[in-house]
Protein backbone atom coordinates (compact mmCIF):
# COMPACT_ATOMS: atom_id res chain seq x y z
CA UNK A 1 1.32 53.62 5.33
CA UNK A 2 0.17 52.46 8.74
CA UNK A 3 -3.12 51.17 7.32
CA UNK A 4 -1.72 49.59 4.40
CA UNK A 5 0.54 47.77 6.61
CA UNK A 6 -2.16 46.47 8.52
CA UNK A 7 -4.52 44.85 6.15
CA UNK A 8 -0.98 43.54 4.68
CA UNK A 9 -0.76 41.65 7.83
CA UNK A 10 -4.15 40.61 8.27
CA UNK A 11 -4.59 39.33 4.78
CA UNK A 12 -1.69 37.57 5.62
CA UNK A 13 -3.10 35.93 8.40
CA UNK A 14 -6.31 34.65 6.85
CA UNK A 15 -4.19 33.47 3.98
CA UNK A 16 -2.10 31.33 6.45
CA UNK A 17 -5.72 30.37 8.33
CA UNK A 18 -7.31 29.10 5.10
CA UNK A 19 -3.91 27.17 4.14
CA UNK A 20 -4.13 25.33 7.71
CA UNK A 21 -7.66 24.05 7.20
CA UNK A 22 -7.13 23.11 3.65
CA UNK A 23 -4.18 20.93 4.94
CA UNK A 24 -6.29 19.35 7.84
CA UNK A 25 -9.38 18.43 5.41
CA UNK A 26 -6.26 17.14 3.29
CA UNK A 27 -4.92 15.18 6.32
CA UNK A 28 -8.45 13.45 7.11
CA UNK A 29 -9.90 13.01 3.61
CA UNK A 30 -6.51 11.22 2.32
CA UNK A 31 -5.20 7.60 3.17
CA UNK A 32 -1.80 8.85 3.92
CA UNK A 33 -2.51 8.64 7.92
CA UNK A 34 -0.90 5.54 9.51
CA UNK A 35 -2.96 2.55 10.05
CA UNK A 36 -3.17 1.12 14.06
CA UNK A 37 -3.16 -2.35 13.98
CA UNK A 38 -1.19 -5.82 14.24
CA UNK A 39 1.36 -7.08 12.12
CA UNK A 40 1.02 -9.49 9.48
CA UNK A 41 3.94 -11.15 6.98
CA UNK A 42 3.95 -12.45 3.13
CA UNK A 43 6.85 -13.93 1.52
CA UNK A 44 6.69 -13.44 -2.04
CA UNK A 45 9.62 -14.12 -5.18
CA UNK A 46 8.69 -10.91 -6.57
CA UNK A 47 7.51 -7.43 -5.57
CA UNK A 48 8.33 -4.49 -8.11
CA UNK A 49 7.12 -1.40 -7.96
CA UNK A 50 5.53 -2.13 -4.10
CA UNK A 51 6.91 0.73 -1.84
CA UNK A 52 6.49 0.99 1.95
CA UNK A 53 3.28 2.77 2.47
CA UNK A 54 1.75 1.11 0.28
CA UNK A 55 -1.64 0.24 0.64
CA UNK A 56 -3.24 -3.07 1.54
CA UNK A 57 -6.91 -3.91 0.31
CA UNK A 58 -9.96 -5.88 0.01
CA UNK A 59 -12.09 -5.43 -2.52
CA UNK A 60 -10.55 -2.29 -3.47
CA UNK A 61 -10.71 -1.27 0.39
CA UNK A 62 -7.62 -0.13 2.20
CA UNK A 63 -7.36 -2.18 5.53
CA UNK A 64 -3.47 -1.86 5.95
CA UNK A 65 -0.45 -0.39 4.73
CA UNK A 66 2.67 -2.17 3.80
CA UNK A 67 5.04 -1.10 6.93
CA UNK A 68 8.56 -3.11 5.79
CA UNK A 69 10.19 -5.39 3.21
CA UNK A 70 13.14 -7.50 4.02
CA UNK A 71 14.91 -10.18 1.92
CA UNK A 72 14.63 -13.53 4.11
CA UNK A 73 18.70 -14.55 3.90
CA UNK A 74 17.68 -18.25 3.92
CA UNK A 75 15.57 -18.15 0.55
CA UNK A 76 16.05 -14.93 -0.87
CA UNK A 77 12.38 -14.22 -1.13
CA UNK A 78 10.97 -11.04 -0.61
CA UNK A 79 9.36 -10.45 2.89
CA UNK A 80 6.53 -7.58 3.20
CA UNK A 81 5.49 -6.82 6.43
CA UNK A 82 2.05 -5.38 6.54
CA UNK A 83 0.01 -3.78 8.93
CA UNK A 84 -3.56 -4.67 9.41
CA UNK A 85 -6.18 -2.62 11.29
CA UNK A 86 -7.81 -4.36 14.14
CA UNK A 87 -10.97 -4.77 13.48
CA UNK A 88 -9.83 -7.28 10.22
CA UNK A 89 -9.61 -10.57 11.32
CA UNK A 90 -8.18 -12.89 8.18
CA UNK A 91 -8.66 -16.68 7.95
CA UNK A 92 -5.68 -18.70 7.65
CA UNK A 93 -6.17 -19.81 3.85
CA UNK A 94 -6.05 -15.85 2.59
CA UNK A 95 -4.54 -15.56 -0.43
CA UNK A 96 -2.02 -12.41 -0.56
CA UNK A 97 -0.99 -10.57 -4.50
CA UNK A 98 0.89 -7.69 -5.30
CA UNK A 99 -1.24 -5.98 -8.14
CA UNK A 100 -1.14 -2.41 -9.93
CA UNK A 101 -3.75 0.42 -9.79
CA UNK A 102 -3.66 0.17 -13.71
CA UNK A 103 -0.86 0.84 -16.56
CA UNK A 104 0.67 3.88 -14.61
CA UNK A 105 -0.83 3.24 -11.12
CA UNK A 106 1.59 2.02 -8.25
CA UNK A 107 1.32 -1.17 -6.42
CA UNK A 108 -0.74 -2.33 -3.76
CA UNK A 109 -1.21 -6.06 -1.91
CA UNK A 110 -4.44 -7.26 -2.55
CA UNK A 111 -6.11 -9.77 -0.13
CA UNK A 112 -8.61 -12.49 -1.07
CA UNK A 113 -9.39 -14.07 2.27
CA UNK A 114 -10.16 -17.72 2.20
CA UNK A 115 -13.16 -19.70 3.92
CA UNK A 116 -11.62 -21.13 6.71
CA UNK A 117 -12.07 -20.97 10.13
CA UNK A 118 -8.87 -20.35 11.50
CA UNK A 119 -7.85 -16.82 12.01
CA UNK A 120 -4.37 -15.88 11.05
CA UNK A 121 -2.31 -14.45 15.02
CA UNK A 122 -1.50 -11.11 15.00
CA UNK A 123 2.70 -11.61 13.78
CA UNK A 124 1.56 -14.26 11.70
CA UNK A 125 2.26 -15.24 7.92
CA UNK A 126 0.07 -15.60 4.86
CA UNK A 127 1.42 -18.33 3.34
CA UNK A 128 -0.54 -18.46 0.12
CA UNK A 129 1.15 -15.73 -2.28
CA UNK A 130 1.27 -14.66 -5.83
CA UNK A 131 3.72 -12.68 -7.18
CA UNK A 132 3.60 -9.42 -9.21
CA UNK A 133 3.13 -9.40 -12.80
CA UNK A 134 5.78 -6.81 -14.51
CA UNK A 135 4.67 -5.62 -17.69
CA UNK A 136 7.89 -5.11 -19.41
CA UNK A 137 9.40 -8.68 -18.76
CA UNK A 138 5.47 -9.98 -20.29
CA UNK A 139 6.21 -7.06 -23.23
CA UNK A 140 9.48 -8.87 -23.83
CA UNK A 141 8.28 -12.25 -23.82
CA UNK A 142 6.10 -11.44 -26.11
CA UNK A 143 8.34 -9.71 -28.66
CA UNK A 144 10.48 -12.45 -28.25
CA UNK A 145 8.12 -14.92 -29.40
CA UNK A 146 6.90 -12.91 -32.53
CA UNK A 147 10.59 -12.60 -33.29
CA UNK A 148 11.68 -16.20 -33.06
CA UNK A 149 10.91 -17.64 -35.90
């Protein structure tokens, strides 16, 4: 019984072992870990489907997450607060668009930056934004306009 016991406990211990360095080669192959950097703003009319978290990318690249969203009282626009790792300096004319991974996917902000040669100041705003495209309301439109005859 002693035995038994024993190999009980040690199984259970390399069990636990393997489970802790599956979750740490989780951790650092994943793009769930935060992103150190300075903060950059976006107001945009629309933003469905775009969660905190979310990533921010060029080219398909993630260079930020999207850290808040605030409705700005004066407009009513949607404000996303994103943060931008530090080695990604964006020129001033950058154009900012909340896009989907696909059908099904979830929502990211996708950055096109421009050609100036101004940088965009850490706290500063992209000013050139285009808003998300929801499939259903497009899906409606549509039906609409087949129906309306």
């Amino acid at each position: 019984m002693k035995g038994r016991s024993l190999i009980e406990t040690v199984m259970g211990a390399v069990v636990l072992i393997v489970a802790g360095i599956f979750m740490s080669f989780a951790y650092n192959t994943s793009t769930i870990r935060s992103v150190e950097g300075y903060k950059l703003s976006a107001r945009f009319n629309s933003v469905d489907g775009l969660a905190v978290g979310g990533d921010v990318r060029i080219g398909g690249v993630k260079i930020g997450i999207v850290a808040d969203q605030a409705i700005d009282p004066t407009d009513y626009r949607a404000v996303v607060t994103m943060t931008i790792s530090q080695d990604i300096r964006l020129p001033v004319d950058t154009n900012a668009t909340v896009t989907g991974e696909g059908l099904l996917g979830g929502k990211y902000v996708k950055l096109e930056p421009g050609t100036a040669e101004a940088m965009i100041e850490p706290g500063g705003e992209i000013t050139q934004t285009k808003d998300v495209l929801v499939l259903e309301e497009l899906l409606g439109k549509a039906i609409f306009l087949l129906t309306d005859e």
